[in-house]
Protein backbone atom coordinates (compact mmCIF):
# COMPACT_ATOMS: atom_id res chain seq x y z
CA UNK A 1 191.84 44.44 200.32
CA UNK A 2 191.70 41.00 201.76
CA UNK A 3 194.54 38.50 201.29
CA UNK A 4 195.16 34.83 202.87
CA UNK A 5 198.85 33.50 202.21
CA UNK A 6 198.98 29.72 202.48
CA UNK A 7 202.43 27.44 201.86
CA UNK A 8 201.97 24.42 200.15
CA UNK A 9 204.89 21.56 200.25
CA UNK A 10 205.66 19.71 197.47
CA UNK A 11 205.75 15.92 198.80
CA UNK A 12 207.54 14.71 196.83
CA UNK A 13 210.39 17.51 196.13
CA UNK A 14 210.20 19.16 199.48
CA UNK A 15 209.87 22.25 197.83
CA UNK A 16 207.62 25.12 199.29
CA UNK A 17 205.29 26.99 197.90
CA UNK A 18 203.43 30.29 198.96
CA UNK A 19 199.99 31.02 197.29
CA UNK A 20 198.72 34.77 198.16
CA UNK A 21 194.72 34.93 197.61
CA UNK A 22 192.89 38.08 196.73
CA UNK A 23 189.63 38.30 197.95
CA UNK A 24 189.50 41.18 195.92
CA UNK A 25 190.58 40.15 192.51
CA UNK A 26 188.96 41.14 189.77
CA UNK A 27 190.02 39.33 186.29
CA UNK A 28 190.12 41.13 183.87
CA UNK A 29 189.68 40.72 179.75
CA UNK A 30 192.57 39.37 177.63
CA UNK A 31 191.09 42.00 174.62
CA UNK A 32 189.83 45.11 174.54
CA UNK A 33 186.07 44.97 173.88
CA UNK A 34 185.88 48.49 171.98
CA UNK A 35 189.36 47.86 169.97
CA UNK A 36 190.30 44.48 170.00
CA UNK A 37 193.65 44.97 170.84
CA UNK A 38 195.69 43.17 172.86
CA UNK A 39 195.54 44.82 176.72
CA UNK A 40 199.38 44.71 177.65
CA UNK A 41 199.50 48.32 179.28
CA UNK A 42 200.22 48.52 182.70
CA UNK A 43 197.31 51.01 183.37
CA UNK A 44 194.97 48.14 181.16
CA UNK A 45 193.40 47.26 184.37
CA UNK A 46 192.60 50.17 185.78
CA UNK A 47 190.79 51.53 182.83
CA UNK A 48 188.98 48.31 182.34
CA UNK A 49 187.68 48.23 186.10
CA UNK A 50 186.36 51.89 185.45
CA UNK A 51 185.05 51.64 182.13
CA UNK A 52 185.33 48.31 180.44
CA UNK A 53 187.87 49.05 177.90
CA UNK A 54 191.87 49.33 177.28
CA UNK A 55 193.18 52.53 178.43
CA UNK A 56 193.96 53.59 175.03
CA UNK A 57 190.11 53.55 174.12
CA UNK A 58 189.41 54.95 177.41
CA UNK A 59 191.54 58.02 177.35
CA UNK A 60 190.77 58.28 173.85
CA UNK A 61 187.05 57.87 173.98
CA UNK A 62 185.53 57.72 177.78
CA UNK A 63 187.40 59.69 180.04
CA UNK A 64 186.31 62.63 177.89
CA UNK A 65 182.39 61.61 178.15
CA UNK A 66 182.50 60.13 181.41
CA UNK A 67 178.82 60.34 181.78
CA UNK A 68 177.68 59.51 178.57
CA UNK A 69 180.12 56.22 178.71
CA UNK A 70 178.26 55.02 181.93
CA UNK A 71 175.12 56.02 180.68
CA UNK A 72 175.58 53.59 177.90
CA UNK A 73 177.64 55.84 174.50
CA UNK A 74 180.14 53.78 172.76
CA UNK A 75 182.15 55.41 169.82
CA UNK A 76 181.06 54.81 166.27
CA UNK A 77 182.93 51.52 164.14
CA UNK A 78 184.41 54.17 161.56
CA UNK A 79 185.50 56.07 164.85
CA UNK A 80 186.89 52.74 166.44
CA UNK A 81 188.27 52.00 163.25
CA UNK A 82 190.45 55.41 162.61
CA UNK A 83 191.68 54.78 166.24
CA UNK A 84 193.06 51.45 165.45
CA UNK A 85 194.72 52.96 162.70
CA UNK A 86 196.15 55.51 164.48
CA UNK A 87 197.51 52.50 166.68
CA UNK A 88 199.11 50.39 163.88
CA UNK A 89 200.82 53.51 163.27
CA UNK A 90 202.86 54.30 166.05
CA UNK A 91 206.40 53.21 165.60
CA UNK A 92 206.90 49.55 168.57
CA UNK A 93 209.01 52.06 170.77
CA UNK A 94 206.15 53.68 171.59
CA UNK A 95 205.04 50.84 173.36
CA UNK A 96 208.54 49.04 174.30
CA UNK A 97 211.16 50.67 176.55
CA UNK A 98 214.64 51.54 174.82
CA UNK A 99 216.25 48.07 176.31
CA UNK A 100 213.65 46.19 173.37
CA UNK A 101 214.99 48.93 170.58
């Protein structure tokens, strides 16, 4: 992984900035392609750099058929659609931490 840090001084301010630059930086999707959802989990990125999806979707649907996923099989729109269901349906603290309940 290949990373430049530069300063940068405000002229008029004084004030100094540092900007770290990733060479290796991959952005990433604000949605989920298979779900739609929202990607807010910390392991979001991860999944999406390995299979192009949330990690909800990809625990749920590709880890289990890793090699039909790369070779191309996406889950069904009434299977998508029970698994967004099933994610409306979990109570928020399931996705907050105690301090947010």
């Amino acid at each position: 992984m290949e990373k430049m840090q530069k300063s940068i001084t405000d002229e008029e301010t004084g004030d100094r900035y540092f900007l770290i630059i990733d060479d290796d930086f991959i952005r990433g999707e604000f949605f989920c392609p298979i779900c739609e959802f929202i990607m807010n989990q910390m392991s979001d990125p991860d999944f999406y750099q390995e299979f192009g999806c949330c990690s909800s979707c990809g625990m749920k649907f590709a880890q289990s058929r890793r090699d039909e996923w790369k070779n191309g099989w996406r889950p069904s729109k009434k299977q998508i659609d029970e698994h967004k269901m099933f994610i409306e349906s979990q109570p928020l603290g399931l996705f907050l931490g105690d301090e947010h309940n």
